[in-house]
C-alpha atoms as a PDB file:
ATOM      1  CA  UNK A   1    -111.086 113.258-111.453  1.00  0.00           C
ATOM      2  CA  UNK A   2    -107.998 115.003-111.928  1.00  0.00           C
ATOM      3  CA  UNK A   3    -104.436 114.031-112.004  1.00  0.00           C
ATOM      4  CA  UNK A   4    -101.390 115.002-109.672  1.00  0.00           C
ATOM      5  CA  UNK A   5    -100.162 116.289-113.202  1.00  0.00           C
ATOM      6  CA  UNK A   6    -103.041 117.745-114.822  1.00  0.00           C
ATOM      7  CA  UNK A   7    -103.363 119.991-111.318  1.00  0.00           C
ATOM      8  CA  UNK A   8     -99.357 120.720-111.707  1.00  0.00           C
ATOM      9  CA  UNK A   9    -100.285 121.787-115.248  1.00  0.00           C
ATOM     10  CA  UNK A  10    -102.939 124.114-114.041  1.00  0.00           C
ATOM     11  CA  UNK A  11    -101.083 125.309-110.829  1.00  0.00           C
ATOM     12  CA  UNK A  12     -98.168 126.438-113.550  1.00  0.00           C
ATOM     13  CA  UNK A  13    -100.329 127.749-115.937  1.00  0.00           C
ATOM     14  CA  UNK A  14    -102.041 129.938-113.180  1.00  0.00           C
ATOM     15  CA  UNK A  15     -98.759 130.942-111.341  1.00  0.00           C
ATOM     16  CA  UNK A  16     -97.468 131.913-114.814  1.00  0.00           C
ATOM     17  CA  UNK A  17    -100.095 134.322-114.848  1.00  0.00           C
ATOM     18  CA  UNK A  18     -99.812 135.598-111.289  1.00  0.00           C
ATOM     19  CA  UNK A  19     -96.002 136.312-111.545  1.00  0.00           C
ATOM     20  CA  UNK A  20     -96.978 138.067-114.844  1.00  0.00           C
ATOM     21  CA  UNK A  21     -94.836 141.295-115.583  1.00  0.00           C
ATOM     22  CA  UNK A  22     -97.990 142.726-116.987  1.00  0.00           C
ATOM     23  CA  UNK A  23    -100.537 143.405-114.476  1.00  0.00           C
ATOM     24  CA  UNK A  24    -103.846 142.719-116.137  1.00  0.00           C
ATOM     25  CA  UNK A  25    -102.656 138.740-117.002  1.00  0.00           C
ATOM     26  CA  UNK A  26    -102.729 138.715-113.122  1.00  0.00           C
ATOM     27  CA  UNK A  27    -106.084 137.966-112.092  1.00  0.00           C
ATOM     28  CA  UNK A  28    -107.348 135.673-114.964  1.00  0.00           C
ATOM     29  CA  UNK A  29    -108.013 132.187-114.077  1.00  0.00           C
ATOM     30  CA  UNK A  30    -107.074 128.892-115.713  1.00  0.00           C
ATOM     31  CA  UNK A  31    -108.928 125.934-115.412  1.00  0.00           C
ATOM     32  CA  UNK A  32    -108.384 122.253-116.677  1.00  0.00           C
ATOM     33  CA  UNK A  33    -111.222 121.036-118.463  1.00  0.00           C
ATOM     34  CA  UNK A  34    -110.421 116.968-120.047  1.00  0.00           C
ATOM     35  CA  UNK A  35    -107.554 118.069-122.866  1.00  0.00           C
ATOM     36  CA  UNK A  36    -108.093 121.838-122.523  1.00  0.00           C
ATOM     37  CA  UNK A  37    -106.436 124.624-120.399  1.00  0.00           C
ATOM     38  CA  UNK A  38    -108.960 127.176-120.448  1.00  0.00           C
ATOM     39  CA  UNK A  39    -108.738 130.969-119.820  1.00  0.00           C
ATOM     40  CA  UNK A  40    -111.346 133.143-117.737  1.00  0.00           C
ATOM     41  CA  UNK A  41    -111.308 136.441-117.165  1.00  0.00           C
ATOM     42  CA  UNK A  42    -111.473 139.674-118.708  1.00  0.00           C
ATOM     43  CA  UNK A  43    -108.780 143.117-120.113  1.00  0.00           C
ATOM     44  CA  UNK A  44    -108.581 145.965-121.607  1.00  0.00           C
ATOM     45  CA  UNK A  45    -106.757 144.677-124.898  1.00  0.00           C
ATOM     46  CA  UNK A  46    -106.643 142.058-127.837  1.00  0.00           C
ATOM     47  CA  UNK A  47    -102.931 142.082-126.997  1.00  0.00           C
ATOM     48  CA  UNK A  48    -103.150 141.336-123.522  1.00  0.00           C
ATOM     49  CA  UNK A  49    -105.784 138.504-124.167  1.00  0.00           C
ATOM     50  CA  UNK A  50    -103.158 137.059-126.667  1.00  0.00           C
ATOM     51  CA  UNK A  51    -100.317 137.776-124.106  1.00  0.00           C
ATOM     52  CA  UNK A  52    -102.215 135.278-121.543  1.00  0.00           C
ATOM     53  CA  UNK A  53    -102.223 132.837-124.288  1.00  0.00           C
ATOM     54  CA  UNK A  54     -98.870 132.595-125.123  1.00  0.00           C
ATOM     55  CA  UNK A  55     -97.824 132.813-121.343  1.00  0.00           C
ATOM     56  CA  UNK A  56     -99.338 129.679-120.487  1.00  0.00           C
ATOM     57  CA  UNK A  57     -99.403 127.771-124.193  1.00  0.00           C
ATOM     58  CA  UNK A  58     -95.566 126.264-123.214  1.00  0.00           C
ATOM     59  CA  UNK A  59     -96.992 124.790-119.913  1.00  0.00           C
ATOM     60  CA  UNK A  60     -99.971 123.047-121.642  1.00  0.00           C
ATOM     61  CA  UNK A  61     -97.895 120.162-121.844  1.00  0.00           C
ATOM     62  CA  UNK A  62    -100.439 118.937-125.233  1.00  0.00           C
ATOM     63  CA  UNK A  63    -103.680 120.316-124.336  1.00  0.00           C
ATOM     64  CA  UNK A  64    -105.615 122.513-125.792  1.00  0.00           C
ATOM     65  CA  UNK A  65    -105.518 126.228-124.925  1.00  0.00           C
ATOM     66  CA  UNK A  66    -108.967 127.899-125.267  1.00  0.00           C
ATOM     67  CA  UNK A  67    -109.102 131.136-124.568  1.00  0.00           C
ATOM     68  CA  UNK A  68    -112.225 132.691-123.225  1.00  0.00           C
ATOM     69  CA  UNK A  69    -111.028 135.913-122.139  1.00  0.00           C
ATOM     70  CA  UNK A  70    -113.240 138.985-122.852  1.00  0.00           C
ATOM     71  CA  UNK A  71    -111.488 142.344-123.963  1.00  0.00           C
ATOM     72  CA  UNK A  72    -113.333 145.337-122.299  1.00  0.00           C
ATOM     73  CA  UNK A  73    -113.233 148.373-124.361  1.00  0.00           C
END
């Protein structure tokens, strides 16, 4: 079962995302996994995928970031 702050952690890491100035971090999806943040989605770049990493890796608050984001070509 989740915590009120492992769902905060989530809910940042996510709104993070949304509020993105780059449009494709937009509609990946973060989920909370036991000690990981995890990253779902797909775009267009190596860059963008490592963008979404970094945007939420200061929110993690000590967990993990794995990033499972595929880069379409």
């Amino acid at each position: 079962m989740e915590t009120t702050d492992t769902k905060d952690i989530a809910t940042a890491a996510s709104h993070a995302l949304a509020t993105s100035s780059v449009p494709e971090l937009r509609t990946l999806r973060v989920d909370e996994q036991c000690d990981e943040l995890q990253l779902h989605g797909s775009v267009r770049s190596f860059y963008h995928k490592q963008l979404a990493q970094e945007a939420i890796f200061p929110l993690a608050c000590g967990k993990q970031v794995v990033n499972y984001v595929d880069v379409q070509n």
